[in-house]
N, C-alpha and C. Protein backbone atom coordinates (compact mmCIF):
# COMPACT_ATOMS: atom_id res chain seq x y z
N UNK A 1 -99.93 -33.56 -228.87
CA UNK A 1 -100.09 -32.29 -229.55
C UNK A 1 -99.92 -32.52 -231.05
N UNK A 2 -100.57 -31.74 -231.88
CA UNK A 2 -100.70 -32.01 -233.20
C UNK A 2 -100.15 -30.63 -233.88
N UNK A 3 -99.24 -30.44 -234.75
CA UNK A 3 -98.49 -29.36 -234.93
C UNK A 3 -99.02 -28.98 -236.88
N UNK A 4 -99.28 -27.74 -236.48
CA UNK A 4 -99.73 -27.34 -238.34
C UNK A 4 -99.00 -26.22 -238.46
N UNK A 5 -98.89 -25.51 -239.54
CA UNK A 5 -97.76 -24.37 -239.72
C UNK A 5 -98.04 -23.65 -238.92
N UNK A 6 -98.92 -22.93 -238.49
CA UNK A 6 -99.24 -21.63 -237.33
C UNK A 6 -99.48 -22.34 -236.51
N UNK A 7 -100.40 -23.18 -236.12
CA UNK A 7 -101.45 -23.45 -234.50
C UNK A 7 -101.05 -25.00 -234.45
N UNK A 8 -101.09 -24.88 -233.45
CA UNK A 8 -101.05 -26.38 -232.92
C UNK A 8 -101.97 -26.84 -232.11
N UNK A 9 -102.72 -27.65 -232.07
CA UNK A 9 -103.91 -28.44 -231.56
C UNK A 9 -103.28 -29.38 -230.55
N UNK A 10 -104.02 -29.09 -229.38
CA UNK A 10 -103.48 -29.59 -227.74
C UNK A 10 -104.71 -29.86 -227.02
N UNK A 11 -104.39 -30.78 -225.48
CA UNK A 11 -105.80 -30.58 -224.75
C UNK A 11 -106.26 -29.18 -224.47
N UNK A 12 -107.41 -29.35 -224.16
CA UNK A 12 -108.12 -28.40 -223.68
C UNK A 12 -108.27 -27.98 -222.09
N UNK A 13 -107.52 -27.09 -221.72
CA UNK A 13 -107.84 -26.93 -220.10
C UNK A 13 -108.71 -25.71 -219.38
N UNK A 14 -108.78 -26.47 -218.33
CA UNK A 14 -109.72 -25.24 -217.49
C UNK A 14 -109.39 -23.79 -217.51
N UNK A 15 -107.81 -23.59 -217.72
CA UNK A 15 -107.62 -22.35 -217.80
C UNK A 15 -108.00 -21.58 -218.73
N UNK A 16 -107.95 -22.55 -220.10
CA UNK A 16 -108.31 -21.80 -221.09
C UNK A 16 -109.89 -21.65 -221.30
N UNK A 17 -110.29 -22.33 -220.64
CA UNK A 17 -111.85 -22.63 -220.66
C UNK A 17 -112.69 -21.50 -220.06
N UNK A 18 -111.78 -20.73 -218.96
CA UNK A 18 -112.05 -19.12 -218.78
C UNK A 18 -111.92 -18.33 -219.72
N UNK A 19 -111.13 -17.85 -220.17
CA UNK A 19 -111.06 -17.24 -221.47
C UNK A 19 -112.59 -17.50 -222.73
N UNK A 20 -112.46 -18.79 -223.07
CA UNK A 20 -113.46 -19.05 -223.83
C UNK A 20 -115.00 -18.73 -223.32
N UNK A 21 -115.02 -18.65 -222.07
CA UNK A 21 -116.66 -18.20 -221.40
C UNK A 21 -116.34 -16.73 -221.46
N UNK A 22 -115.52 -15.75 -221.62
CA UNK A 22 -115.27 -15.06 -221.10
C UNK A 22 -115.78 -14.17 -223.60
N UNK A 23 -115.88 -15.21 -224.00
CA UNK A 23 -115.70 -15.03 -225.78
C UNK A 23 -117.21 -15.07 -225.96
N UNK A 24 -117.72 -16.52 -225.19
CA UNK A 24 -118.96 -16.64 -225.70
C UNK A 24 -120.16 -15.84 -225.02
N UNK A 25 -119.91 -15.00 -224.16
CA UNK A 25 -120.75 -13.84 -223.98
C UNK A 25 -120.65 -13.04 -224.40
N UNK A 26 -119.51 -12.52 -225.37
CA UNK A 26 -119.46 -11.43 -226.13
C UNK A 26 -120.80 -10.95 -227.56
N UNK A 27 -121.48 -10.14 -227.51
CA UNK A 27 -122.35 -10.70 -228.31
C UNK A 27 -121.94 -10.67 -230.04
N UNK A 28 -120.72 -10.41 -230.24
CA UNK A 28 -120.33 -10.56 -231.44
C UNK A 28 -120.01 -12.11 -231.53
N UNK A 29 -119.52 -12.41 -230.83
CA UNK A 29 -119.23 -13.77 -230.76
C UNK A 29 -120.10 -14.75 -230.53
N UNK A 30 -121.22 -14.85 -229.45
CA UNK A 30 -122.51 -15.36 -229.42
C UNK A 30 -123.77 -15.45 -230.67
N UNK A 31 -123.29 -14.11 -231.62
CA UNK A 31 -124.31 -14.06 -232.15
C UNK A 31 -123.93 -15.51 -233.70
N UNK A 32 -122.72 -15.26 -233.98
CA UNK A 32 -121.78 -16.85 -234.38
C UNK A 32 -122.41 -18.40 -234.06
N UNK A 33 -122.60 -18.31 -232.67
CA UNK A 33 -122.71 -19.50 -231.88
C UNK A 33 -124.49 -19.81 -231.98
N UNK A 34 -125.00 -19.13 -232.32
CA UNK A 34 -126.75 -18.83 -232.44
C UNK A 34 -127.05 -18.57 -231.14
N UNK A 35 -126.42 -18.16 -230.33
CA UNK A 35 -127.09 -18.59 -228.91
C UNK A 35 -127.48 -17.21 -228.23
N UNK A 36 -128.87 -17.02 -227.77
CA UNK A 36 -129.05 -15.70 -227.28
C UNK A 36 -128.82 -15.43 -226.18
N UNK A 37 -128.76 -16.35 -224.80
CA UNK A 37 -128.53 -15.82 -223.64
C UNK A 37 -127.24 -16.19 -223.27
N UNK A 38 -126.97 -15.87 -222.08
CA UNK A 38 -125.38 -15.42 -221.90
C UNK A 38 -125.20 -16.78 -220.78
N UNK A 39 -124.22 -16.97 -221.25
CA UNK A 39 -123.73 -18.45 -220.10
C UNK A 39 -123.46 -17.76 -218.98
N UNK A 40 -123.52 -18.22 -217.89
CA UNK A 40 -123.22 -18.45 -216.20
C UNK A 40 -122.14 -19.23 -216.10
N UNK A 41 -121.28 -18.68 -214.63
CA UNK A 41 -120.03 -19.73 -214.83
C UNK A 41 -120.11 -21.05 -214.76
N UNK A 42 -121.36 -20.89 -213.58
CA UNK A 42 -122.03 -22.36 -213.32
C UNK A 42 -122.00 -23.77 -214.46
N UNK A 43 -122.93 -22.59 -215.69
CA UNK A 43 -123.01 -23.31 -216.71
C UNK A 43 -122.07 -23.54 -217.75
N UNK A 44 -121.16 -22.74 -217.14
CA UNK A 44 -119.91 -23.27 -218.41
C UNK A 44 -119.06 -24.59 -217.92
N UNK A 45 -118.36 -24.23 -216.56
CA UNK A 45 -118.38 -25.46 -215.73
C UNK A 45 -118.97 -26.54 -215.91
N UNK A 46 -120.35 -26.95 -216.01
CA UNK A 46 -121.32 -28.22 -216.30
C UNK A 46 -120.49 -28.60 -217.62
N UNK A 47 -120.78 -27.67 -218.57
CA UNK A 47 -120.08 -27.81 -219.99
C UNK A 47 -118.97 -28.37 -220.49
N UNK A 48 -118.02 -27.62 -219.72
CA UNK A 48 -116.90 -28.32 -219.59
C UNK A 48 -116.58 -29.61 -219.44
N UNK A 49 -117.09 -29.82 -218.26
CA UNK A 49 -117.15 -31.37 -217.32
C UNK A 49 -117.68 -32.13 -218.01
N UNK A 50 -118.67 -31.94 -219.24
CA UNK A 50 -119.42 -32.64 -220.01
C UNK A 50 -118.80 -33.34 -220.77
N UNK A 51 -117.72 -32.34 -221.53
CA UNK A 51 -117.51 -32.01 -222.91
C UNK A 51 -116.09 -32.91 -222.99
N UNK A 52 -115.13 -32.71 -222.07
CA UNK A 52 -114.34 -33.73 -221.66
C UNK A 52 -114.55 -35.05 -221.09
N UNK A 53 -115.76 -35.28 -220.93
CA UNK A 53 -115.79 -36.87 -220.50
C UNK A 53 -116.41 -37.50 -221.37
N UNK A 54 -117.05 -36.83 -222.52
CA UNK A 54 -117.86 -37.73 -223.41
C UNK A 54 -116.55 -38.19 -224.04
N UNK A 55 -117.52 -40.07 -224.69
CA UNK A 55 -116.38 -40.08 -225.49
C UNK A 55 -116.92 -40.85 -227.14
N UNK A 56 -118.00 -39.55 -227.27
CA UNK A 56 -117.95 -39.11 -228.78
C UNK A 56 -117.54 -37.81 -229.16
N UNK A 57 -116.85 -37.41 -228.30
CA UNK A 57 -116.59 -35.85 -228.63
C UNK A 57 -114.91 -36.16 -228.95
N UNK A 58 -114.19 -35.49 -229.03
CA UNK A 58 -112.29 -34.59 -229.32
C UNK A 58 -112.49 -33.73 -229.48
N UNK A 59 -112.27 -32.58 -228.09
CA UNK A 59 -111.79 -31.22 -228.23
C UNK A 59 -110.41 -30.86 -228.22
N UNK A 60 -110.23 -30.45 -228.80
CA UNK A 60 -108.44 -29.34 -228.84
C UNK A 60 -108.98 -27.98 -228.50
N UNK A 61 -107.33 -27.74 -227.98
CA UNK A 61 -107.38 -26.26 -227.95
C UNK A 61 -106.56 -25.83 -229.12
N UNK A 62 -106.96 -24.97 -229.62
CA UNK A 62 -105.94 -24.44 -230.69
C UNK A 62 -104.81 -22.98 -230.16
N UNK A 63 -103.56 -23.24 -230.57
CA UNK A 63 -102.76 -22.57 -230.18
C UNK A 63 -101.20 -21.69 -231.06
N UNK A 64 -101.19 -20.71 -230.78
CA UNK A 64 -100.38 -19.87 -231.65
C UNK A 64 -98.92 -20.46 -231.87
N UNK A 65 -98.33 -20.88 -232.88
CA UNK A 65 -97.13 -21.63 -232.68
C UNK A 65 -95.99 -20.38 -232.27
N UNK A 66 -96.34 -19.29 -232.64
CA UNK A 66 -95.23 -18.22 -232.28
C UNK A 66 -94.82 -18.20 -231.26
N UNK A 67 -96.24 -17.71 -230.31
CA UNK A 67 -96.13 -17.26 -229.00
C UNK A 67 -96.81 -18.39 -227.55
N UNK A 68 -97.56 -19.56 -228.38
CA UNK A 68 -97.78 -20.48 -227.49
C UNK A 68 -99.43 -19.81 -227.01
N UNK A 69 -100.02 -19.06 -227.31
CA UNK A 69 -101.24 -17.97 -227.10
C UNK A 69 -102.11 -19.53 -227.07
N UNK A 70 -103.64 -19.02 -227.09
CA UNK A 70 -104.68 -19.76 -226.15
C UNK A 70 -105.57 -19.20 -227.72
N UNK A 71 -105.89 -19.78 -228.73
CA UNK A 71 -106.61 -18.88 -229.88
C UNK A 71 -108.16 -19.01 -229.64
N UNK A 72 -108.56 -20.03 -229.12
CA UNK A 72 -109.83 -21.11 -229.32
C UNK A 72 -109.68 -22.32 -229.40
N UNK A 73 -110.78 -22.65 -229.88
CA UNK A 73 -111.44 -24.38 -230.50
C UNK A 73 -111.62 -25.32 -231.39
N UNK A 74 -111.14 -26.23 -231.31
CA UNK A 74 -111.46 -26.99 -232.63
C UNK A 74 -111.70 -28.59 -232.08
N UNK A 75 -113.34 -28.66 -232.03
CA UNK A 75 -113.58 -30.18 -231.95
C UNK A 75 -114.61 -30.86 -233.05
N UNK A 76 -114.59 -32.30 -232.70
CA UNK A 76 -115.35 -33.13 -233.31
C UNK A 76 -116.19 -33.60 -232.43
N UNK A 77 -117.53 -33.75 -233.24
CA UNK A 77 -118.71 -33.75 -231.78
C UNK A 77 -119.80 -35.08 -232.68
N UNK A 78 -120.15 -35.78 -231.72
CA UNK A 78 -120.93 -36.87 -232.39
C UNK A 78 -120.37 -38.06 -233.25
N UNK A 79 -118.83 -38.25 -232.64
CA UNK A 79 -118.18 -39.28 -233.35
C UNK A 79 -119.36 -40.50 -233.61
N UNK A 80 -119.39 -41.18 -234.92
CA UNK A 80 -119.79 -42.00 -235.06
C UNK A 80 -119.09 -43.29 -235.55
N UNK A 81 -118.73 -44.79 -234.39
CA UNK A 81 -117.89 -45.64 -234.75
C UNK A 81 -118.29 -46.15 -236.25
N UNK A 82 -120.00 -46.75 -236.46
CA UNK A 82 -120.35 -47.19 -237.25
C UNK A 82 -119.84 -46.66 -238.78
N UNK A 83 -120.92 -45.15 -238.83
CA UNK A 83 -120.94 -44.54 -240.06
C UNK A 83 -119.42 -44.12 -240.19
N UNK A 84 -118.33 -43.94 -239.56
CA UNK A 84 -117.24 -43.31 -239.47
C UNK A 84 -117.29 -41.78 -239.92
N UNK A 85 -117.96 -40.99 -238.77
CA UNK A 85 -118.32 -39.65 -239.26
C UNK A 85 -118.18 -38.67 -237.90
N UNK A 86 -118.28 -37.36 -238.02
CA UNK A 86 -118.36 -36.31 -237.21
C UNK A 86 -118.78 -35.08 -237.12
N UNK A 87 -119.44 -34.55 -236.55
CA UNK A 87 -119.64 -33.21 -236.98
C UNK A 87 -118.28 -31.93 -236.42
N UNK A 88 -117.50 -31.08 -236.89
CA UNK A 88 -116.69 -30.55 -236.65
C UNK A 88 -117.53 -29.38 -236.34
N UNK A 89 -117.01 -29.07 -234.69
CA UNK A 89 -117.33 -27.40 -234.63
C UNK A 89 -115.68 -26.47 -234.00
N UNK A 90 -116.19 -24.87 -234.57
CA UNK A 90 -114.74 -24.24 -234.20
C UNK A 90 -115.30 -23.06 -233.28
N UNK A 91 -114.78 -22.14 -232.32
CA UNK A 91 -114.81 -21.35 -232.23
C UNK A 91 -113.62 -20.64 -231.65
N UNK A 92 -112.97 -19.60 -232.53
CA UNK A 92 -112.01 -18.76 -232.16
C UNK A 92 -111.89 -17.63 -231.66
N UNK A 93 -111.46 -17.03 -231.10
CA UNK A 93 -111.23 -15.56 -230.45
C UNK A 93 -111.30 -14.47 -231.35
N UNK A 94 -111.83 -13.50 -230.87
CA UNK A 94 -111.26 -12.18 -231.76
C UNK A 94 -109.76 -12.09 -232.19
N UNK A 95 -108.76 -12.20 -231.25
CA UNK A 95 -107.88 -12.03 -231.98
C UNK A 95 -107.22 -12.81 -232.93
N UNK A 96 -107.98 -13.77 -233.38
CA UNK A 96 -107.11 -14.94 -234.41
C UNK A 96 -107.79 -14.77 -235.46
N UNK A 97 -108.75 -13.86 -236.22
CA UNK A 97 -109.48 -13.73 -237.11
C UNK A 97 -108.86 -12.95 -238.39
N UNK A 98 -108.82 -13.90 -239.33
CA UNK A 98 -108.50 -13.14 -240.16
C UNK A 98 -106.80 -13.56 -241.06
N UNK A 99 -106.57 -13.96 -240.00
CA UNK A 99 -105.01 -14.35 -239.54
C UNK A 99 -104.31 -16.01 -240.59
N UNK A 100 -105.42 -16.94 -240.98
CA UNK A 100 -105.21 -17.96 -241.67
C UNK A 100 -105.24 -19.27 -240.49
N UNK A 101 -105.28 -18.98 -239.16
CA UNK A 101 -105.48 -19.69 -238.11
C UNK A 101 -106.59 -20.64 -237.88
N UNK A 102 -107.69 -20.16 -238.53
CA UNK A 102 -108.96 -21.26 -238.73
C UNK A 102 -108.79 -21.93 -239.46
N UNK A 103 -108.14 -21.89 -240.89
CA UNK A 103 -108.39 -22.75 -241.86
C UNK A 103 -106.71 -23.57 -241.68
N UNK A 104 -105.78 -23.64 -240.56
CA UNK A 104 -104.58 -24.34 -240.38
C UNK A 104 -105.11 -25.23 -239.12
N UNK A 105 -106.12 -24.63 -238.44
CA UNK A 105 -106.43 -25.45 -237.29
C UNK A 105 -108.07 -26.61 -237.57
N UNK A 106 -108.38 -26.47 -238.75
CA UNK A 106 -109.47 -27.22 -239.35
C UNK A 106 -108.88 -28.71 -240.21
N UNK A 107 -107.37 -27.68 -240.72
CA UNK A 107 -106.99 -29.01 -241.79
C UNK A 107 -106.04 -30.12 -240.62
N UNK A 108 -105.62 -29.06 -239.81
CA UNK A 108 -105.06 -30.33 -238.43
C UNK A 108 -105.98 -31.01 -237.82
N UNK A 109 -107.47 -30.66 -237.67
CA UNK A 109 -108.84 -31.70 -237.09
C UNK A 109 -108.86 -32.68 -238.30
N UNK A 110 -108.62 -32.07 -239.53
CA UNK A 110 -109.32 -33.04 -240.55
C UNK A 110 -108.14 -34.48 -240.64
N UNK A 111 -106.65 -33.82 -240.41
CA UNK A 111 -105.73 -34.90 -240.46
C UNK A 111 -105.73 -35.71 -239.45
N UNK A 112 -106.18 -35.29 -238.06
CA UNK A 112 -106.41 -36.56 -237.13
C UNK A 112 -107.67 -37.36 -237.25
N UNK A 113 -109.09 -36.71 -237.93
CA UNK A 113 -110.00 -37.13 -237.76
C UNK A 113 -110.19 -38.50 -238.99
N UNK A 114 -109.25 -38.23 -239.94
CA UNK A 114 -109.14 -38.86 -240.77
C UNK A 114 -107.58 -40.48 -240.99
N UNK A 115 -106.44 -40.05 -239.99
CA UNK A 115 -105.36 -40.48 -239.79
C UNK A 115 -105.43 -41.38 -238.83
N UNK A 116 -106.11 -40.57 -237.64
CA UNK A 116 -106.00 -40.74 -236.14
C UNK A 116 -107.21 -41.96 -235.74
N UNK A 117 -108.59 -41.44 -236.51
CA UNK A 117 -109.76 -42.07 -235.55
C UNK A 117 -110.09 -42.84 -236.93
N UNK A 118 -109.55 -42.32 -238.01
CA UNK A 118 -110.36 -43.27 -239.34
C UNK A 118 -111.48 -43.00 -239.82
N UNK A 119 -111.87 -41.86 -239.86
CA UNK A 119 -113.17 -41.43 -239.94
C UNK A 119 -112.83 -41.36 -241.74
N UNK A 120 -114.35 -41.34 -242.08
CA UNK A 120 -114.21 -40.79 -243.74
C UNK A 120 -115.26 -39.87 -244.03
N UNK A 121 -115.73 -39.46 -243.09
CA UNK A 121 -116.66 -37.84 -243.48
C UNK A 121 -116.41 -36.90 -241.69
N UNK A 122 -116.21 -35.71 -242.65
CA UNK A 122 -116.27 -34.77 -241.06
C UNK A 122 -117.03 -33.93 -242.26
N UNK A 123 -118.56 -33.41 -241.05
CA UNK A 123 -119.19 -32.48 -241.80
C UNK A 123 -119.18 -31.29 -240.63
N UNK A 124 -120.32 -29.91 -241.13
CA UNK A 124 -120.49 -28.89 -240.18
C UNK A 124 -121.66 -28.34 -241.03
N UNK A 125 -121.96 -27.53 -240.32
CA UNK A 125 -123.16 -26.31 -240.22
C UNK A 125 -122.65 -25.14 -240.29
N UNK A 126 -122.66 -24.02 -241.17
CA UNK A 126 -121.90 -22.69 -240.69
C UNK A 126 -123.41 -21.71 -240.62
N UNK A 127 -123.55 -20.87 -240.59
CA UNK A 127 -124.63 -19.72 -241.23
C UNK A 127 -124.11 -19.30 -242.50
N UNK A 128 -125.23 -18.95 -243.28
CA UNK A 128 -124.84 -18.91 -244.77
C UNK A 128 -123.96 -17.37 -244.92
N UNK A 129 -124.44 -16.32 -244.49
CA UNK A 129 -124.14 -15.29 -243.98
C UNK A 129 -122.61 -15.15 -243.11
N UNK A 130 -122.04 -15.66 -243.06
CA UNK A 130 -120.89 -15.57 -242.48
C UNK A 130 -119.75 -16.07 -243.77
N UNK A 131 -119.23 -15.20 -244.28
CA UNK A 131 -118.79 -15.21 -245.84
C UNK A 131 -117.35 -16.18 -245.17
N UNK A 132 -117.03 -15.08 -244.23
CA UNK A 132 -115.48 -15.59 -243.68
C UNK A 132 -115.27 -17.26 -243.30
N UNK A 133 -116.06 -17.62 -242.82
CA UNK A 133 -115.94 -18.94 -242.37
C UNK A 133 -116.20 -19.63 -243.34
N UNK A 134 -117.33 -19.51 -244.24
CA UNK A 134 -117.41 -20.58 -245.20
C UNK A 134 -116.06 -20.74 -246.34
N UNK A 135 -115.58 -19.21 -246.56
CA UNK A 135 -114.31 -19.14 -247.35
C UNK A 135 -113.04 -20.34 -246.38
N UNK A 136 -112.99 -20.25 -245.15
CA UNK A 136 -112.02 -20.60 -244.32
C UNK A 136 -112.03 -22.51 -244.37
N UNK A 137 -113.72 -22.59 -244.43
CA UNK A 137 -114.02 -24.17 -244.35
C UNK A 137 -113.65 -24.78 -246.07
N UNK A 138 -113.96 -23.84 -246.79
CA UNK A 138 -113.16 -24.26 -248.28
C UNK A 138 -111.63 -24.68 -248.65
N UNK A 139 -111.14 -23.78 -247.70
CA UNK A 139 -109.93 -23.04 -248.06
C UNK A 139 -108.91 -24.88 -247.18
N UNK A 140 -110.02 -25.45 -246.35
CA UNK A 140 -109.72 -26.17 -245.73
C UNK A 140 -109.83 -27.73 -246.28
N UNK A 141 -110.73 -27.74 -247.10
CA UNK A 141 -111.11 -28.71 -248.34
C UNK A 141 -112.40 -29.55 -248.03
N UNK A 142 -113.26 -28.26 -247.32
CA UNK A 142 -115.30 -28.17 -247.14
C UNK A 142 -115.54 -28.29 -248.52
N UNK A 143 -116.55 -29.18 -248.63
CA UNK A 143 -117.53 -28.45 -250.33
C UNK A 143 -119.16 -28.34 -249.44
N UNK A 144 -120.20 -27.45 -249.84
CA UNK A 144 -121.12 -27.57 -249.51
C UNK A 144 -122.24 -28.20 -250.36
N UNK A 145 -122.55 -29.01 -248.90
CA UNK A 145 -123.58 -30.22 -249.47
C UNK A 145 -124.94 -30.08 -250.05
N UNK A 146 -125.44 -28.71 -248.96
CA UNK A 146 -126.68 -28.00 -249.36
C UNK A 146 -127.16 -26.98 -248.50
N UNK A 147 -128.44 -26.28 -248.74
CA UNK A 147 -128.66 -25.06 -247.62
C UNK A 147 -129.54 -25.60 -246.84
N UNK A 148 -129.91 -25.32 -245.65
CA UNK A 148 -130.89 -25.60 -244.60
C UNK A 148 -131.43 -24.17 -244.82
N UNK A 149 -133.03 -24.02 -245.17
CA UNK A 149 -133.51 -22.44 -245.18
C UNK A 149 -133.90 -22.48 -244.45
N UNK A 150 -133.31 -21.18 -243.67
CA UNK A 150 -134.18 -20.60 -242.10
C UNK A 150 -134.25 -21.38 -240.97
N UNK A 151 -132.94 -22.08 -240.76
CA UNK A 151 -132.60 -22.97 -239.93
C UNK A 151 -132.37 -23.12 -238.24
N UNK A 152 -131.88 -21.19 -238.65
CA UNK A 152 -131.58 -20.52 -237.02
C UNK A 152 -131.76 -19.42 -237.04
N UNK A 153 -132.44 -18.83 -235.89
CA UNK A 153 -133.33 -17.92 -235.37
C UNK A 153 -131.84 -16.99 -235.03
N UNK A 154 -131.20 -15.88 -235.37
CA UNK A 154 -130.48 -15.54 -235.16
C UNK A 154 -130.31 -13.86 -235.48
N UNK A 155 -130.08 -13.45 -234.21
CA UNK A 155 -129.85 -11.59 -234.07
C UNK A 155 -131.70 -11.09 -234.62
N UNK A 156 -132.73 -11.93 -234.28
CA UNK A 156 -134.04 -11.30 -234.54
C UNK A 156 -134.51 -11.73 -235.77
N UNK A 157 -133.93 -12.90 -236.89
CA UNK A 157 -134.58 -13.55 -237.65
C UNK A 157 -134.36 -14.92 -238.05
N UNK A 158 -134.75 -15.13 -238.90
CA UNK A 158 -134.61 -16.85 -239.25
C UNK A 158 -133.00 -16.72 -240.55
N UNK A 159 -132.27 -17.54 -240.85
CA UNK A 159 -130.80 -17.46 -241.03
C UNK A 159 -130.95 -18.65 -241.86
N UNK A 160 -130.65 -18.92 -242.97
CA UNK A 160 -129.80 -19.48 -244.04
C UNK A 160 -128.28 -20.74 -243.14
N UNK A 161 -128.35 -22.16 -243.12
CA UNK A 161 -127.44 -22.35 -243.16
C UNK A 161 -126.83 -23.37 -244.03
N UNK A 162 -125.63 -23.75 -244.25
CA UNK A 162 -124.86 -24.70 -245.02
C UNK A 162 -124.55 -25.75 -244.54
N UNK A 163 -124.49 -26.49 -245.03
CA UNK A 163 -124.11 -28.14 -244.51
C UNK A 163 -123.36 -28.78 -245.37
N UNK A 164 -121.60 -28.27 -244.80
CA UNK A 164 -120.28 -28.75 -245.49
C UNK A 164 -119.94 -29.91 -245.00
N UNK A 165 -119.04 -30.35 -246.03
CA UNK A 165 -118.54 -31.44 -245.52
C UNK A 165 -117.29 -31.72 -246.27
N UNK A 166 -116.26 -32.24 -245.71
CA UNK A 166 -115.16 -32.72 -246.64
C UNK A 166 -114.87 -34.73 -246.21
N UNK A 167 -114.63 -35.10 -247.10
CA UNK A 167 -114.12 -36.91 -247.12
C UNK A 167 -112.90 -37.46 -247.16
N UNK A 168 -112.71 -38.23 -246.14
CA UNK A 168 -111.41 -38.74 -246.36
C UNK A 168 -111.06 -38.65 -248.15
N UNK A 169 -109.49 -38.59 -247.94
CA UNK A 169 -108.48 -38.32 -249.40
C UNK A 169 -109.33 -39.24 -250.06
């Protein structure tokens, strides 16, 4: 377990993995994720099973240090041994928004991804349009690299996105 002032970053389990299918059909939350149709348990299951056995991926669960709560996600996807790189994705719950919980559970990915595996770039994708997250990926020590125009088809149009990245110290 990896401990940051609020959240602490832990495995990821099946239990919580209900909860999280239970987020990404929400369509406030889906519409985040770009994704228009609604997962099946079936298919979250596959997902799961996937997502834990690869081993270019590290998922955490992120977790409330107060109360020990279930907040969301925070992994690295596409480890690369060579380039020493990753793409970081997050997704959190409604109730952790807002709260300083994304940008404490980003700088704990960035300290293992950088401490732990040796990496010297973790990048991401946000939508340009999502003010909150890009403030949160700053706030975390993101700079953005550049825009992708009209990258994702999202809520009925084409979407603006960013391509952050922060580098080892």
């Amino acid at each position: 377990m990896f401990r940051q002032e609020k959240v602490s970053l832990a495995p990821f389990t099946w239990d919580q993995a209900q909860q999280y299918l239970d987020w990404v059909n929400q369509e406030e939350v889906a519409h985040w994720l770009t994704r228009a149709l609604p997962v099946t348990p079936f298919e979250h299951q596959r997902w799961y099973e996937s997502l834990i056995l690869r081993s270019d991926a590290v998922v955490f669960s992120v977790l409330n240090n107060q109360d020990g709560a279930y907040l969301g996600n925070v992994w690295l996807w596409g480890v690369h041994s060579l380039h020493r790189s990753a793409e970081l994705r997050i997704l959190l719950g409604p109730q952790a928004k807002g709260k300083g919980f994304g940008t404490d559970a980003v700088r704990g990915l960035l300290r293992f991804a950088f401490q732990d595996l040796n990496l010297n770039k973790v990048y991401l994708y946000v939508l340009a349009n999502n003010v909150a997250a890009v403030k949160t990926f700053e706030k975390a020590g993101f700079v953005k690299e550049g825009t992708l125009r009209q990258e994702f088809f999202v809520a009925g149009k084409y979407q603006d996105a960013y391509r952050m990245a922060a580098h080892r110290g």
